[in-house]
Protein backbone atom coordinates (compact mmCIF):
# COMPACT_ATOMS: atom_id res chain seq x y z
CA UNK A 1 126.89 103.35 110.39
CA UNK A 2 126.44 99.74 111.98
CA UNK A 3 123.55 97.55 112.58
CA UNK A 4 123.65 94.34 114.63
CA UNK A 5 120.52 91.70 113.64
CA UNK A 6 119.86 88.48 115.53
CA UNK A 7 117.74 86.51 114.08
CA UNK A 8 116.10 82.89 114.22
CA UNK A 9 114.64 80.80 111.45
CA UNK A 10 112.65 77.69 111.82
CA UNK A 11 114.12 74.71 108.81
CA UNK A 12 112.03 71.67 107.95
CA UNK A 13 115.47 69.38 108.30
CA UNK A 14 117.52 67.20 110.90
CA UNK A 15 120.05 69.50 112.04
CA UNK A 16 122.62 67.37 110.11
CA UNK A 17 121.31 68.54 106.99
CA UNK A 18 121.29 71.75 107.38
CA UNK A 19 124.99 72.24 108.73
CA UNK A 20 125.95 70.20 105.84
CA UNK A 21 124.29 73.13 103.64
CA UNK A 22 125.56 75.64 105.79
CA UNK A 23 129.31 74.75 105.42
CA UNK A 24 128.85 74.90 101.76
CA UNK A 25 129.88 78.84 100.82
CA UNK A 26 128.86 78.96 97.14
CA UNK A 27 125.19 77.18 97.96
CA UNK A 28 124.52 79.64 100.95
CA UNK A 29 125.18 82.44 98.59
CA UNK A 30 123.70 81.72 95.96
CA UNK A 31 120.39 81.63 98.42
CA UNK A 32 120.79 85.34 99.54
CA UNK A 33 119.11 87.58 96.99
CA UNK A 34 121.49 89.72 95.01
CA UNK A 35 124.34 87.70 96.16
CA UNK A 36 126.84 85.27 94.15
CA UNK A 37 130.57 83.83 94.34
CA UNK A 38 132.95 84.68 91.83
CA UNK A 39 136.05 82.65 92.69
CA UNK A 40 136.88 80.49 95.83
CA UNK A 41 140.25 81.60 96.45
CA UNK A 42 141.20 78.85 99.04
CA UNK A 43 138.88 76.65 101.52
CA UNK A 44 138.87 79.69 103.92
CA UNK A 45 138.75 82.79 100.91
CA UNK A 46 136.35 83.59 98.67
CA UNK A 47 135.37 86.44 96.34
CA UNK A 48 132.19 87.75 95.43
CA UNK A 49 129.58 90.66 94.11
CA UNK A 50 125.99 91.57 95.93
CA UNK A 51 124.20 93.87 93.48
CA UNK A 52 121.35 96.04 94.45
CA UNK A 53 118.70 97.81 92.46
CA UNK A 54 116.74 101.03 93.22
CA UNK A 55 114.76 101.57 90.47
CA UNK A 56 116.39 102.02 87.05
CA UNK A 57 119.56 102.96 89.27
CA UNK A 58 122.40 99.94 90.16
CA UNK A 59 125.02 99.16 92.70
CA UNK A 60 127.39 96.99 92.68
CA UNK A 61 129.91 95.40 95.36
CA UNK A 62 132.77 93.61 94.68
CA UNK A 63 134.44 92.14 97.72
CA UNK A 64 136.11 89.16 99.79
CA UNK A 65 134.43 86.54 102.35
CA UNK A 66 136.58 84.70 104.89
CA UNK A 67 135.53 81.92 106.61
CA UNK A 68 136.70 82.55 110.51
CA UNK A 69 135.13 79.37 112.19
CA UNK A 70 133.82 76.14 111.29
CA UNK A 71 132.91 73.94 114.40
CA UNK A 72 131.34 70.59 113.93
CA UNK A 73 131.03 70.05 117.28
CA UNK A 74 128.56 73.41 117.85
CA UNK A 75 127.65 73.31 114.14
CA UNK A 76 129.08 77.16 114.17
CA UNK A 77 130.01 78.83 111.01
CA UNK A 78 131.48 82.37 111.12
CA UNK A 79 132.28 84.61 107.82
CA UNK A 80 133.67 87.68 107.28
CA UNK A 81 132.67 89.97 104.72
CA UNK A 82 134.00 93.16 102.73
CA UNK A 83 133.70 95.23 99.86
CA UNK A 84 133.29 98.55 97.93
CA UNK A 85 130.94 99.56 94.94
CA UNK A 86 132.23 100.10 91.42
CA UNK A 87 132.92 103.72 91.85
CA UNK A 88 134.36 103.35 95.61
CA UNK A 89 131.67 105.66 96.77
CA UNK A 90 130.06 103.42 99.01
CA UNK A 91 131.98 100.72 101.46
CA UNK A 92 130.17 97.43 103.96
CA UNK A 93 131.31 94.98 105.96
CA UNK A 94 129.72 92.13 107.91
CA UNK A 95 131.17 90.17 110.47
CA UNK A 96 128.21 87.00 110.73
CA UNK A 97 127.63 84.11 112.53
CA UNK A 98 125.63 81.45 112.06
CA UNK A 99 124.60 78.28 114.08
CA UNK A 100 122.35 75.25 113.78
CA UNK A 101 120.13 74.05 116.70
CA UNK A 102 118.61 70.49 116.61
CA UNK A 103 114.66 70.85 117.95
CA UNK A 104 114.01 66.99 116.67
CA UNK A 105 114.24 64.23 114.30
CA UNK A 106 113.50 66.33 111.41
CA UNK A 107 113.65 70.38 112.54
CA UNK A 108 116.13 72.42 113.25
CA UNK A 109 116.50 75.86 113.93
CA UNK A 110 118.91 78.68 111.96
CA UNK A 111 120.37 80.99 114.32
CA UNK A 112 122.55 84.02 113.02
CA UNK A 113 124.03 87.43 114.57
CA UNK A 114 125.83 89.93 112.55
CA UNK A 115 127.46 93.15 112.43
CA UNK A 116 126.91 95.38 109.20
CA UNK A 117 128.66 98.81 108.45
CA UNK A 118 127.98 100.73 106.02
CA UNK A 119 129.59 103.55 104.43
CA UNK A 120 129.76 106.02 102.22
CA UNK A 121 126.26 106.86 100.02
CA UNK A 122 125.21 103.29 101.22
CA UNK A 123 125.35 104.27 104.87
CA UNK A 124 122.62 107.31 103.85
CA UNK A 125 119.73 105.38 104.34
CA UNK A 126 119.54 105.12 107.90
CA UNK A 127 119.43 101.92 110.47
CA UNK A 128 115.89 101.96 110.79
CA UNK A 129 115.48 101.42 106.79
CA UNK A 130 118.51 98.94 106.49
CA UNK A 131 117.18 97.34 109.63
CA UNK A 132 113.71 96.75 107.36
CA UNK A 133 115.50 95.79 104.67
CA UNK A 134 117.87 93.73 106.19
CA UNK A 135 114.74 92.03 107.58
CA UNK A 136 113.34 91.22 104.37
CA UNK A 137 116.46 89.67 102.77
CA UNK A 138 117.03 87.32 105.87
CA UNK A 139 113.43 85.90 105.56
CA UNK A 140 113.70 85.33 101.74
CA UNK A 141 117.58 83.82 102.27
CA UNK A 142 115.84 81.70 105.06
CA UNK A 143 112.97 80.62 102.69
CA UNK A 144 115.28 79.47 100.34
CA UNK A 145 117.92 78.37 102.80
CA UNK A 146 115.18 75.72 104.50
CA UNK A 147 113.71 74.65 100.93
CA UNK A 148 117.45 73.47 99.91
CA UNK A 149 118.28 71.59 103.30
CA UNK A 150 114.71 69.92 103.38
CA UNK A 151 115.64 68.93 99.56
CA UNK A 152 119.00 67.93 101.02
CA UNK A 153 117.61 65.67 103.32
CA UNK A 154 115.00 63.54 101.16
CA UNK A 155 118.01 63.30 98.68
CA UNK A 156 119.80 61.76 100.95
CA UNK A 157 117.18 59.15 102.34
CA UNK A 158 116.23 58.31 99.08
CA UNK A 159 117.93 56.75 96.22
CA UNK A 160 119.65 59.66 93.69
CA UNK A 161 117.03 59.18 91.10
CA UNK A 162 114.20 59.70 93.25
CA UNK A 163 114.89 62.76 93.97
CA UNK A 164 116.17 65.73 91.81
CA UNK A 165 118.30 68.24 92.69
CA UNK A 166 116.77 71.89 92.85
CA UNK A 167 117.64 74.38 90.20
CA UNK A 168 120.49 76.80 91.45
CA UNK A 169 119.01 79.74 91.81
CA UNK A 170 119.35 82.41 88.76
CA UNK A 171 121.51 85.07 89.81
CA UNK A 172 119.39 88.38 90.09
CA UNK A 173 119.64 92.03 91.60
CA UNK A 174 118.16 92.46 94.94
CA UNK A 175 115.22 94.61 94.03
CA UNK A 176 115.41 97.70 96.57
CA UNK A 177 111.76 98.89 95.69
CA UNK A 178 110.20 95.26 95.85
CA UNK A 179 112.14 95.33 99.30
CA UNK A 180 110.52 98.75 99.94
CA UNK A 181 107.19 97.40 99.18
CA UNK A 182 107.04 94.44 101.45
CA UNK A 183 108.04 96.72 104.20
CA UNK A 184 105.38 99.08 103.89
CA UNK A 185 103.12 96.10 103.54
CA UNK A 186 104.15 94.38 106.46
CA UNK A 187 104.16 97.69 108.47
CA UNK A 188 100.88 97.78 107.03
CA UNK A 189 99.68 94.69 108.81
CA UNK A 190 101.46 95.56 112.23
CA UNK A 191 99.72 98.88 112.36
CA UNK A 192 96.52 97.14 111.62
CA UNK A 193 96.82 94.45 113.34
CA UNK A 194 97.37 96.31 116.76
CA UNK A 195 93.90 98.47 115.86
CA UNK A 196 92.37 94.72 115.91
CA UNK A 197 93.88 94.17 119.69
């Protein structure tokens, strides 16, 4: 099964700022939820483990990143992604690309397209849910993604004791059911929000 998202995320930061962050594998993701780095095999290979949690039930990928692209001159960055659970029952891959916009001084905008397969017991939850779900993660990654650049930024204007670094983020399981809930709640809204119109 494959899904293709496009998505594009308003951040609080010059442009320059937030390429600098974007370039920066480990930082990026440790900002998407459930994700971490393991090893950095070389500048263009790294390894890595996304966990995800339904319930009292756990997966767990292991798998490899390879950075593709990195263009200054576009501020393009382009990974790709695989890896299997613990028990090889389930398989995904991503093929994603990302890109900063300038829209000012101080804003910029995050653009990214990917590719996701899925397969195995993974791939038995339809597009439509991993579409919703995939939603969800992408706004909390850019959330946290545009809090770290802004910080990036006023670090850099401002002497290093001014300003303190934010806390890396503590590695956690994406939550599947807190997922499932903000979907329902924002379908919520939609559906009541087009009774309104």
């Amino acid at each position: 099964m494959k899904v293709q998202l496009e998505k594009t995320f308003p951040v609080p930061a010059s442009a320059d700022a937030a390429w600098s962050l974007l370039q920066d594998i480990e930082a990026v993701a440790g900002r998407m939820p459930g994700a971490r780095i393991t090893e950095r095999v070389d500048a263009q290979h790294y390894k890595g483990t996304v966990a995800v949690k339904f319930g009292p039930a756990a997966m767990s990928f292991r798998g490899e990143v390879e950075v593709m692209v990195v263009d200054p001159a576009t501020r393009t960055l382009r990974l790709v992604g695989k890896g299997t659970d613990a028990t090889g029952g389930s398989g995904a891959a991503m093929d994603l690309t990302a890109r900063i916009d300038p829209t000012g001084a101080a804003a910029c905008t995050l653009v990214g397209t990917s590719e996701v397969s899925m397969s195995g017991r993974a791939a038995a939850f339809g597009g439509r849910m991993m579409n919703s779900v995939a939603d969800q993660i992408l706004k909390q990654f850019a959330e946290s993604f545009a809090a770290q650049a802004q910080a990036r930024q006023a670090r850099a204007a401002a002497p290093q004791a001014a300003v303190p670094a934010p806390a890396a983020p503590k590695p956690t399981h994406l939550n599947a059911l807190a997922l499932a809930w903000a979907i329902l709640r924002d379908w919520l809204r939609s559906l009541f929000a087009a009774k309104r119109a």
